[in-house]
N, C-alpha and C. Protein backbone atom coordinates (compact mmCIF):
# COMPACT_ATOMS: atom_id res chain seq x y z
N UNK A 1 31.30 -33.58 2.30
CA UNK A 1 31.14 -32.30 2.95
C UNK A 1 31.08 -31.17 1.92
N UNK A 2 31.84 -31.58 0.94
CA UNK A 2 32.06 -30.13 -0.47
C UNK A 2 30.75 -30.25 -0.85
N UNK A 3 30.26 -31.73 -1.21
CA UNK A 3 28.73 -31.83 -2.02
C UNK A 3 27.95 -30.63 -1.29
N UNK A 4 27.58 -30.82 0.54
CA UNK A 4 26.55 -30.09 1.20
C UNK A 4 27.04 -28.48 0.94
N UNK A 5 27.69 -28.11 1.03
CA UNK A 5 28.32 -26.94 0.68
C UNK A 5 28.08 -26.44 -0.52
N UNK A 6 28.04 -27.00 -1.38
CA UNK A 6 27.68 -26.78 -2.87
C UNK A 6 25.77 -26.99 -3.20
N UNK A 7 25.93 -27.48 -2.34
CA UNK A 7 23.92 -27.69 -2.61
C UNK A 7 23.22 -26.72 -2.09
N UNK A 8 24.42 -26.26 -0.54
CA UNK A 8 23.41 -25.27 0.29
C UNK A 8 24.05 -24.02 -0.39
N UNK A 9 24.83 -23.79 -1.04
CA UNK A 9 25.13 -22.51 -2.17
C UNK A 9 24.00 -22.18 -3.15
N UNK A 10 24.22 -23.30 -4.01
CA UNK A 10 23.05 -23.26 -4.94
C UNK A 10 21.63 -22.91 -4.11
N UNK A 11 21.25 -23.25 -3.39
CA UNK A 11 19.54 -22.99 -2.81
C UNK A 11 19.65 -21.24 -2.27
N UNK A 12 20.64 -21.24 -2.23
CA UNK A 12 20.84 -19.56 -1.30
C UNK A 12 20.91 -18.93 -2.80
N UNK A 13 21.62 -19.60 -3.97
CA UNK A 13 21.39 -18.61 -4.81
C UNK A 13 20.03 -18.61 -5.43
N UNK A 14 19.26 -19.00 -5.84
CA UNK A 14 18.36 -19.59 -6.37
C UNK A 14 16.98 -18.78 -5.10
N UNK A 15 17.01 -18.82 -4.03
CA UNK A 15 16.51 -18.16 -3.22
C UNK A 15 16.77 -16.68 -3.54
N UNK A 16 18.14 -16.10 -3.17
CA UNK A 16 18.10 -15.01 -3.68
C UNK A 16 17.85 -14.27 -4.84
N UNK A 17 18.16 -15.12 -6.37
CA UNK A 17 17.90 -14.41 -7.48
C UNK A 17 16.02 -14.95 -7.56
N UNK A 18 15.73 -15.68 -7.13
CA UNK A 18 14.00 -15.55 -7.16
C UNK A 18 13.38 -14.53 -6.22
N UNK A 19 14.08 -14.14 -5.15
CA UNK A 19 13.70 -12.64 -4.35
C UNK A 19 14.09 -11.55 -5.30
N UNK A 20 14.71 -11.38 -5.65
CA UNK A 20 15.27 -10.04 -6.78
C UNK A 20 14.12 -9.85 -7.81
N UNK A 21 13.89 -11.25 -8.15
CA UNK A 21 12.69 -10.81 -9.32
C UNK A 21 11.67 -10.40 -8.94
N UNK A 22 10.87 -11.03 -7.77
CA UNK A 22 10.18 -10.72 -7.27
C UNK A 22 10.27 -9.37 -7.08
N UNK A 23 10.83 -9.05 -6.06
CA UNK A 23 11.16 -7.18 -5.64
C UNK A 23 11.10 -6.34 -6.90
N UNK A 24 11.39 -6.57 -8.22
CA UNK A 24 11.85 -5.62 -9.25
C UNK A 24 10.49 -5.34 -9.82
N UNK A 25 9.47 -6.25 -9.80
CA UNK A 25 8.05 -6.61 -10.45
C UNK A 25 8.45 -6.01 -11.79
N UNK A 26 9.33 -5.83 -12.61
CA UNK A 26 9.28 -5.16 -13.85
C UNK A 26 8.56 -6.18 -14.96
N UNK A 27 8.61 -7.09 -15.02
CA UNK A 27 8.38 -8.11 -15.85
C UNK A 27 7.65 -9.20 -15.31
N UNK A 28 6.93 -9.58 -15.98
CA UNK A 28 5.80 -11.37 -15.53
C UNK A 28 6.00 -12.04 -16.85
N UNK A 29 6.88 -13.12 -16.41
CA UNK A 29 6.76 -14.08 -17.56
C UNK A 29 7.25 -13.69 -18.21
N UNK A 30 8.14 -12.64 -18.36
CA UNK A 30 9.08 -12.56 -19.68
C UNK A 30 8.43 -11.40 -20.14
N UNK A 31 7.82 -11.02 -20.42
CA UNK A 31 6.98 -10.26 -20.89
C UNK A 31 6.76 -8.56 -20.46
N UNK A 32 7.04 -6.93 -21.04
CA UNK A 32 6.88 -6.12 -20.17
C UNK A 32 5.59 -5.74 -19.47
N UNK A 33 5.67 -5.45 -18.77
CA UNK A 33 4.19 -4.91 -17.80
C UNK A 33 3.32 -3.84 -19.12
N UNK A 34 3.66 -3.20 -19.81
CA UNK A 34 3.14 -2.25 -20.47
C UNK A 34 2.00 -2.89 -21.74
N UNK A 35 2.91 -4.58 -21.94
CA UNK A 35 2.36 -4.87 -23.29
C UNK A 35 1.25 -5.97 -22.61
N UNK A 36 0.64 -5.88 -21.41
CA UNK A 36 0.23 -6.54 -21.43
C UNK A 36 -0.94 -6.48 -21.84
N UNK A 37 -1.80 -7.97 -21.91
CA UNK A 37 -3.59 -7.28 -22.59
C UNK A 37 -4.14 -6.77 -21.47
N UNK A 38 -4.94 -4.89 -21.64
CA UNK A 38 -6.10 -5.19 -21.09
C UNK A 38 -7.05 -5.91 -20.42
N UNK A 39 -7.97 -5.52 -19.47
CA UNK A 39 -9.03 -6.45 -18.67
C UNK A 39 -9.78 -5.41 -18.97
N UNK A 40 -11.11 -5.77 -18.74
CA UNK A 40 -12.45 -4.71 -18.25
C UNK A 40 -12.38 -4.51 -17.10
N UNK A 41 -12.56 -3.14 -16.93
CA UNK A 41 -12.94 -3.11 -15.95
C UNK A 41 -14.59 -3.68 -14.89
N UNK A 42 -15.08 -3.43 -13.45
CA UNK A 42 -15.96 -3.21 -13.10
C UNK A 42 -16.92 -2.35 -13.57
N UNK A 43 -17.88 -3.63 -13.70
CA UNK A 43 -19.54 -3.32 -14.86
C UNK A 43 -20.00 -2.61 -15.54
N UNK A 44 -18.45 -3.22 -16.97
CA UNK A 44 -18.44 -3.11 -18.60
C UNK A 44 -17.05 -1.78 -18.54
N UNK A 45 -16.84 -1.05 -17.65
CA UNK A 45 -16.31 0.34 -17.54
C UNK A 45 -15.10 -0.49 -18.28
N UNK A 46 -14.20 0.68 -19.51
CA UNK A 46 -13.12 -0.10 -20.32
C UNK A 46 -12.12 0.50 -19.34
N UNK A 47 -10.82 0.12 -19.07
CA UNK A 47 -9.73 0.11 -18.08
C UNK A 47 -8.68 -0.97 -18.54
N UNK A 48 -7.78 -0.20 -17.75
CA UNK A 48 -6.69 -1.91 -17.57
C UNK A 48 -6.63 -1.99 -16.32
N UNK A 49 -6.26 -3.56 -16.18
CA UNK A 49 -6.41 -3.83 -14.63
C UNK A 49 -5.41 -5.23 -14.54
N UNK A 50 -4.66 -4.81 -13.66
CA UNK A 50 -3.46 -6.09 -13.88
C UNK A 50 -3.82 -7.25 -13.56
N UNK A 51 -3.41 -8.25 -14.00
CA UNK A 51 -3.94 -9.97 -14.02
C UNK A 51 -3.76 -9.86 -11.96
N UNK A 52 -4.18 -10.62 -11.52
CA UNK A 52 -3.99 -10.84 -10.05
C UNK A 52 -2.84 -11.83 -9.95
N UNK A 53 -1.81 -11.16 -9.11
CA UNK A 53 -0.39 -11.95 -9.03
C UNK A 53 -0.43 -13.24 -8.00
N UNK A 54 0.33 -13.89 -8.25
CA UNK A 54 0.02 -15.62 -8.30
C UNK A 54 0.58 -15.39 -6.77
N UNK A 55 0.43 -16.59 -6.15
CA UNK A 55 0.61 -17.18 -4.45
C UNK A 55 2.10 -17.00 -4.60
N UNK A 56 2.78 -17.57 -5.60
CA UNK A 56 4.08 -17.77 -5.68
C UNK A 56 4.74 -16.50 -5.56
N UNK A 57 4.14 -15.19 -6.41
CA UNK A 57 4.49 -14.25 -6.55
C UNK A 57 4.67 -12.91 -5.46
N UNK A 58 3.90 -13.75 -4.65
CA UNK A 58 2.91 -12.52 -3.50
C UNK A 58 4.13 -12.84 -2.28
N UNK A 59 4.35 -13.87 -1.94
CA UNK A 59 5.32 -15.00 -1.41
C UNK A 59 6.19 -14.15 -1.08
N UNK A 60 6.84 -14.18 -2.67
CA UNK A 60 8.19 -13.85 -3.20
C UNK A 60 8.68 -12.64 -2.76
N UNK A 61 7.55 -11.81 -2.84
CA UNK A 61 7.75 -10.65 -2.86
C UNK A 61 7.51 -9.78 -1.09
N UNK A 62 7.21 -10.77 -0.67
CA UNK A 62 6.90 -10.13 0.99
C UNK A 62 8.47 -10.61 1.21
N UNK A 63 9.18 -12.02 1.03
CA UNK A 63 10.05 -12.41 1.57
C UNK A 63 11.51 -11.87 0.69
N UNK A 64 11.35 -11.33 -0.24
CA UNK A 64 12.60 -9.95 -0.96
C UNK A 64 12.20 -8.61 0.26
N UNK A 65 10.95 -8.41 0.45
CA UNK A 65 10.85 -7.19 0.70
C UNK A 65 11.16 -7.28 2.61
N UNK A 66 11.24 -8.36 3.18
CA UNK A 66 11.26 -8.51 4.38
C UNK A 66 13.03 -8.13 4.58
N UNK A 67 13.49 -9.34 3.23
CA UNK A 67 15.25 -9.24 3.76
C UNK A 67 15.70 -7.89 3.14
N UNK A 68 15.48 -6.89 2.26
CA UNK A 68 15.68 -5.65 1.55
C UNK A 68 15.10 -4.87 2.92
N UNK A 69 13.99 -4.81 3.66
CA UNK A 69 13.81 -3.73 5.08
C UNK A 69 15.00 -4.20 6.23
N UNK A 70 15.29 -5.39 6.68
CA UNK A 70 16.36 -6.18 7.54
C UNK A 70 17.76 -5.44 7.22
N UNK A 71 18.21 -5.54 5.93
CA UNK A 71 19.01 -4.90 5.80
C UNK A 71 19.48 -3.45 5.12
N UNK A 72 18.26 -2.79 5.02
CA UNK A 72 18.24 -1.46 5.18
C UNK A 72 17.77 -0.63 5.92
N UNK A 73 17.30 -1.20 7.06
CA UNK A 73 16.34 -0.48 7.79
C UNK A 73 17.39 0.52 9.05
N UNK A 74 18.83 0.35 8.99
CA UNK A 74 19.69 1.46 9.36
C UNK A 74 20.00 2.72 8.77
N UNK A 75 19.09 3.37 6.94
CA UNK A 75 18.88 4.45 6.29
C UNK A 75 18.09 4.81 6.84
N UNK A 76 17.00 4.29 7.71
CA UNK A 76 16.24 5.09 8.33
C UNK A 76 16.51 6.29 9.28
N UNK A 77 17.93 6.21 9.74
CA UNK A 77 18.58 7.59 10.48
C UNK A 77 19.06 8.89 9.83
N UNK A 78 19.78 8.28 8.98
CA UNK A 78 19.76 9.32 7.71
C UNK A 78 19.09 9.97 7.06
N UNK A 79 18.03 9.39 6.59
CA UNK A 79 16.92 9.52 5.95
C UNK A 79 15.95 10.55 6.90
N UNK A 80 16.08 10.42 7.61
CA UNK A 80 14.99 11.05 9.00
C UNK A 80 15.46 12.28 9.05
N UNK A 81 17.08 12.32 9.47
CA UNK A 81 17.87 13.38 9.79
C UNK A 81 17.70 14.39 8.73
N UNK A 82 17.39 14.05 7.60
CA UNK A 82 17.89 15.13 6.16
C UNK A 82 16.16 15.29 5.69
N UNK A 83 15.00 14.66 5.49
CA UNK A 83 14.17 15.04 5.90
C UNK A 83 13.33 15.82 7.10
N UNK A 84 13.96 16.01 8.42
CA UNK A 84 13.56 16.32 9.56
C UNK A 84 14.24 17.94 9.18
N UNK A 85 15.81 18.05 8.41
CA UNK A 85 16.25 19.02 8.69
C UNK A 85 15.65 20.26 7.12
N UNK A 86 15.33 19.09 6.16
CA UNK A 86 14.58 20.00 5.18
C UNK A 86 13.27 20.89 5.54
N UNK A 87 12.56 20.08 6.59
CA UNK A 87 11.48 20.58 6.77
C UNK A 87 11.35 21.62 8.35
N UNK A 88 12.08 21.43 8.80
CA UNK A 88 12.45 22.44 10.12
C UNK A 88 13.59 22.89 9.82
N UNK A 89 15.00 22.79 10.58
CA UNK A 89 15.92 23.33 10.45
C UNK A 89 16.98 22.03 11.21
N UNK A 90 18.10 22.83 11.10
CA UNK A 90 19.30 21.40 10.84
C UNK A 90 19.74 21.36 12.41
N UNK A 91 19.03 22.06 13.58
CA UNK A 91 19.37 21.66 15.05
C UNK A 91 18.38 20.83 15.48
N UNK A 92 16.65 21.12 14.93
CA UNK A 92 15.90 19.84 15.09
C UNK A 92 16.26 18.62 13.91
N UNK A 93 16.55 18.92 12.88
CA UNK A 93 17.00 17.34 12.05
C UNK A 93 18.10 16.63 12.58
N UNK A 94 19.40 17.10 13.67
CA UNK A 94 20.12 16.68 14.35
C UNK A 94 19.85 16.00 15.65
N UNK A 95 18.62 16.65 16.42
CA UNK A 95 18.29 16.39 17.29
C UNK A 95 16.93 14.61 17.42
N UNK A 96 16.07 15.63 16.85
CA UNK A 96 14.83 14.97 16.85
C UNK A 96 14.42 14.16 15.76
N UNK A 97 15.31 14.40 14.65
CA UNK A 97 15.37 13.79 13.57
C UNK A 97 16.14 12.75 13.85
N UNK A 98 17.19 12.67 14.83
CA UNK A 98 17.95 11.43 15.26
C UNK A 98 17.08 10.50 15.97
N UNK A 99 16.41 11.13 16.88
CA UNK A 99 15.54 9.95 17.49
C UNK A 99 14.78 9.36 17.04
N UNK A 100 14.15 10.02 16.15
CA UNK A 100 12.87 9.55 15.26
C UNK A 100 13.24 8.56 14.03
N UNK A 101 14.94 9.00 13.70
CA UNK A 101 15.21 7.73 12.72
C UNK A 101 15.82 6.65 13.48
N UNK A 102 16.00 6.71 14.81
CA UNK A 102 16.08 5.70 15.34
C UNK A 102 14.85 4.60 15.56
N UNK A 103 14.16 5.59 15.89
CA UNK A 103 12.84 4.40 16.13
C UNK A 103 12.19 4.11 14.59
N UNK A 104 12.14 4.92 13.70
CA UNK A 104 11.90 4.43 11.95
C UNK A 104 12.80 3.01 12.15
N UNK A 105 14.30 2.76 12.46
CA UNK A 105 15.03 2.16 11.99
C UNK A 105 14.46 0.68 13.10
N UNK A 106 14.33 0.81 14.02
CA UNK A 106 13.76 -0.10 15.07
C UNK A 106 12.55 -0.83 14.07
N UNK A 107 11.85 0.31 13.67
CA UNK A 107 10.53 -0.23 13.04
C UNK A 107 10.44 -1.08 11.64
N UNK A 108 11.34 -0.27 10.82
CA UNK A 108 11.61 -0.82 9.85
C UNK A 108 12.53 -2.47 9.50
N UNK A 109 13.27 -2.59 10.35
CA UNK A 109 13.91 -3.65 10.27
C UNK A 109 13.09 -4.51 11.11
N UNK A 110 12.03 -4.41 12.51
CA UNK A 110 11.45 -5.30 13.12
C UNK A 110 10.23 -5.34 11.90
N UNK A 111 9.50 -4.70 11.37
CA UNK A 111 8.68 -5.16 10.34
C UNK A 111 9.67 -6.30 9.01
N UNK A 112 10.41 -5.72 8.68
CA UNK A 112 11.27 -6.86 8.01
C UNK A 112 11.29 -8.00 8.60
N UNK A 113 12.00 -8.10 9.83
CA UNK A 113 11.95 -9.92 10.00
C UNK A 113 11.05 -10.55 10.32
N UNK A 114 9.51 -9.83 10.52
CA UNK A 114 8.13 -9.74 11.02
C UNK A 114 7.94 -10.23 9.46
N UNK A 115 8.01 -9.59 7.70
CA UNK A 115 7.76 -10.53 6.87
C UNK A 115 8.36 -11.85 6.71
N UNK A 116 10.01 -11.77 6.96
CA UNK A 116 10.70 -12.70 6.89
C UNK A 116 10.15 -14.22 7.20
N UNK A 117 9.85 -13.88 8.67
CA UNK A 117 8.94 -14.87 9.53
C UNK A 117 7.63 -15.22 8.89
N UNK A 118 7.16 -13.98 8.65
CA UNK A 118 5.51 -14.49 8.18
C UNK A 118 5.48 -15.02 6.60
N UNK A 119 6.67 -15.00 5.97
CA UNK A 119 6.40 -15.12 4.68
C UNK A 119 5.26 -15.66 3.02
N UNK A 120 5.10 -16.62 4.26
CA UNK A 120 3.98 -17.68 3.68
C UNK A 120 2.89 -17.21 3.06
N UNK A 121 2.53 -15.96 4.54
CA UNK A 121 1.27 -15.35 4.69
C UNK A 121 1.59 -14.33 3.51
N UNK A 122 0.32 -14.13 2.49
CA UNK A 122 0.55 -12.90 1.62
C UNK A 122 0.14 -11.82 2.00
N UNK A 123 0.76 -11.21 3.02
CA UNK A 123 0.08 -9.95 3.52
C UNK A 123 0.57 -8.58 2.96
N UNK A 124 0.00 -7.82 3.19
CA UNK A 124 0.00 -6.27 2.79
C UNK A 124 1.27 -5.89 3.73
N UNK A 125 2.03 -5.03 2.75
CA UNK A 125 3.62 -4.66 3.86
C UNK A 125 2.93 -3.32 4.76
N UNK A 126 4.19 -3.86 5.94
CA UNK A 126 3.41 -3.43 7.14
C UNK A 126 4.37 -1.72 7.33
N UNK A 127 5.11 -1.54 6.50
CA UNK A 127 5.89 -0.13 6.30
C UNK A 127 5.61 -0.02 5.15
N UNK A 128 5.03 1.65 4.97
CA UNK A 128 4.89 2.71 3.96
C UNK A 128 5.75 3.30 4.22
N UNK A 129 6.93 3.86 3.01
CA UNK A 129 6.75 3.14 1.97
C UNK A 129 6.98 2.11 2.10
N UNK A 130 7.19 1.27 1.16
CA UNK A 130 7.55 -0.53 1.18
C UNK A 130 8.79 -0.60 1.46
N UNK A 131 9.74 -0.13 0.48
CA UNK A 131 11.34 -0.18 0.70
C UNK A 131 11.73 1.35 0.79
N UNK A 132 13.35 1.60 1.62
CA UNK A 132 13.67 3.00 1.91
C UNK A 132 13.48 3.70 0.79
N UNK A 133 14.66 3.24 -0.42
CA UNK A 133 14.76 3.87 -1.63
C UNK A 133 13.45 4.47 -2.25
N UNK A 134 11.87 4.08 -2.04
CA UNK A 134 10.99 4.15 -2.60
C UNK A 134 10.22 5.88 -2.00
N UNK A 135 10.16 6.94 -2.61
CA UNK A 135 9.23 8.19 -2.05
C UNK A 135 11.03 8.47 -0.74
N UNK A 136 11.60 8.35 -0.89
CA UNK A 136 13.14 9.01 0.10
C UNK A 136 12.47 10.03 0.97
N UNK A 137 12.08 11.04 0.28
CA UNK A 137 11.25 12.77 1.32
C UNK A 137 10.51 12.38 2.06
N UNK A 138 9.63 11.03 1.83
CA UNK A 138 8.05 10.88 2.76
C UNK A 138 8.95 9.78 3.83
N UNK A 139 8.04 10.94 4.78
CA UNK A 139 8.22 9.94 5.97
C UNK A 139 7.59 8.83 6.57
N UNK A 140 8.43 7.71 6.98
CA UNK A 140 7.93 6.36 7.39
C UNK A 140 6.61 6.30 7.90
N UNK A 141 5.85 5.62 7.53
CA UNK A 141 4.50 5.73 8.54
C UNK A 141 4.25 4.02 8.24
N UNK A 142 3.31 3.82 9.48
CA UNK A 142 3.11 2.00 9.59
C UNK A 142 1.52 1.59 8.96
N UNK A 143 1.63 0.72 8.51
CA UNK A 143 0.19 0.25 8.46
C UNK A 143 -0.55 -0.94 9.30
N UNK A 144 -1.58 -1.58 9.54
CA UNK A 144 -2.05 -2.31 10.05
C UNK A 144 -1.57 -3.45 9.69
N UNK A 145 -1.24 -4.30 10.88
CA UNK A 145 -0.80 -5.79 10.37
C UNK A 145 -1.54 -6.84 10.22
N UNK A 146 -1.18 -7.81 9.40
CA UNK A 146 -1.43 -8.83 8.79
C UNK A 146 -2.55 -8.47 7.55
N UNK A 147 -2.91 -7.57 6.55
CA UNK A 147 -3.74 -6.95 5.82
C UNK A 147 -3.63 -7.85 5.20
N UNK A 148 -4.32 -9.28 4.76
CA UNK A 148 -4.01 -9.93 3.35
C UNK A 148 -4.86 -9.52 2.10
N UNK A 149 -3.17 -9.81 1.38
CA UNK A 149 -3.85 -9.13 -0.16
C UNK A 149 -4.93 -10.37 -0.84
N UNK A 150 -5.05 -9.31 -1.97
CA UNK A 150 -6.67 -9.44 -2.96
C UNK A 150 -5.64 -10.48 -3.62
């Protein structure tokens, strides 16, 4: 019984620290994003243009970004409230800013377990921004679902 316990530990960690990397995109392969080589651009134009991120990667990163919206998608009230009250005043950011981060927060966490579920699929995230922490001032807006990426 300790063995299964210890195996299903290890896979939860191993799951989780391969979602973290994913989510952070700072690095591929060890390597920083900055040093990487150059591509050409489209016909001859000189540019950089990032290598196209692998199945594994695309994966990874819907299913960090599904459980990171799941369990943040209750900043969405807050977040609403103090944006709603910067941009009007602090009886509509109390008011209407409450409702509206209620339904952000509805949205945001049902798009989360909506990647969770779909994970497989490499699709385009279905909340702008991607995660709360990301643009804080801009407000939630949705995109079209199932967009699969390039």
């Amino acid at each position: 019984m300790l063995s299964r316990e210890i195996k299903i530990g290890a896979i939860a960690l191993t799951l989780l620290w391969s979602c973290s990397n994913a989510v952070s995109g700072s690095e591929r392969y060890g390597e920083p994003v900055s040093e990487m080589p150059a591509t050409p651009g489209p016909e001859g134009m000189s540019g950089t243009k990032p290598p196209a991120e692998s199945y594994g990667g695309q994966i990874g990163k819907k299913l960090g970004g599904g459980l990171a919206n799941v369990a943040t998608g209750w900043l969405e009230i807050p977040k609403t409230v103090i944006n709603t009250t910067n941009e009007y005043n602090v009886a509509l950011g109390l008011t209407g800013g409450l409702f509206k981060g209620i339904l952000h927060m509805m949205g945001r966490t049902a798009a989360g377990a909506l990647d969770l579920i779909t994970f497989p699929l490499p699709t385009e995230p279905v909340v702008q921004p991607e995660f709360i922490w990301k643009d804080f001032n801009v407000e939630t807006h949705y995109e079209p679902v199932f967009n699969i990426r390039d």
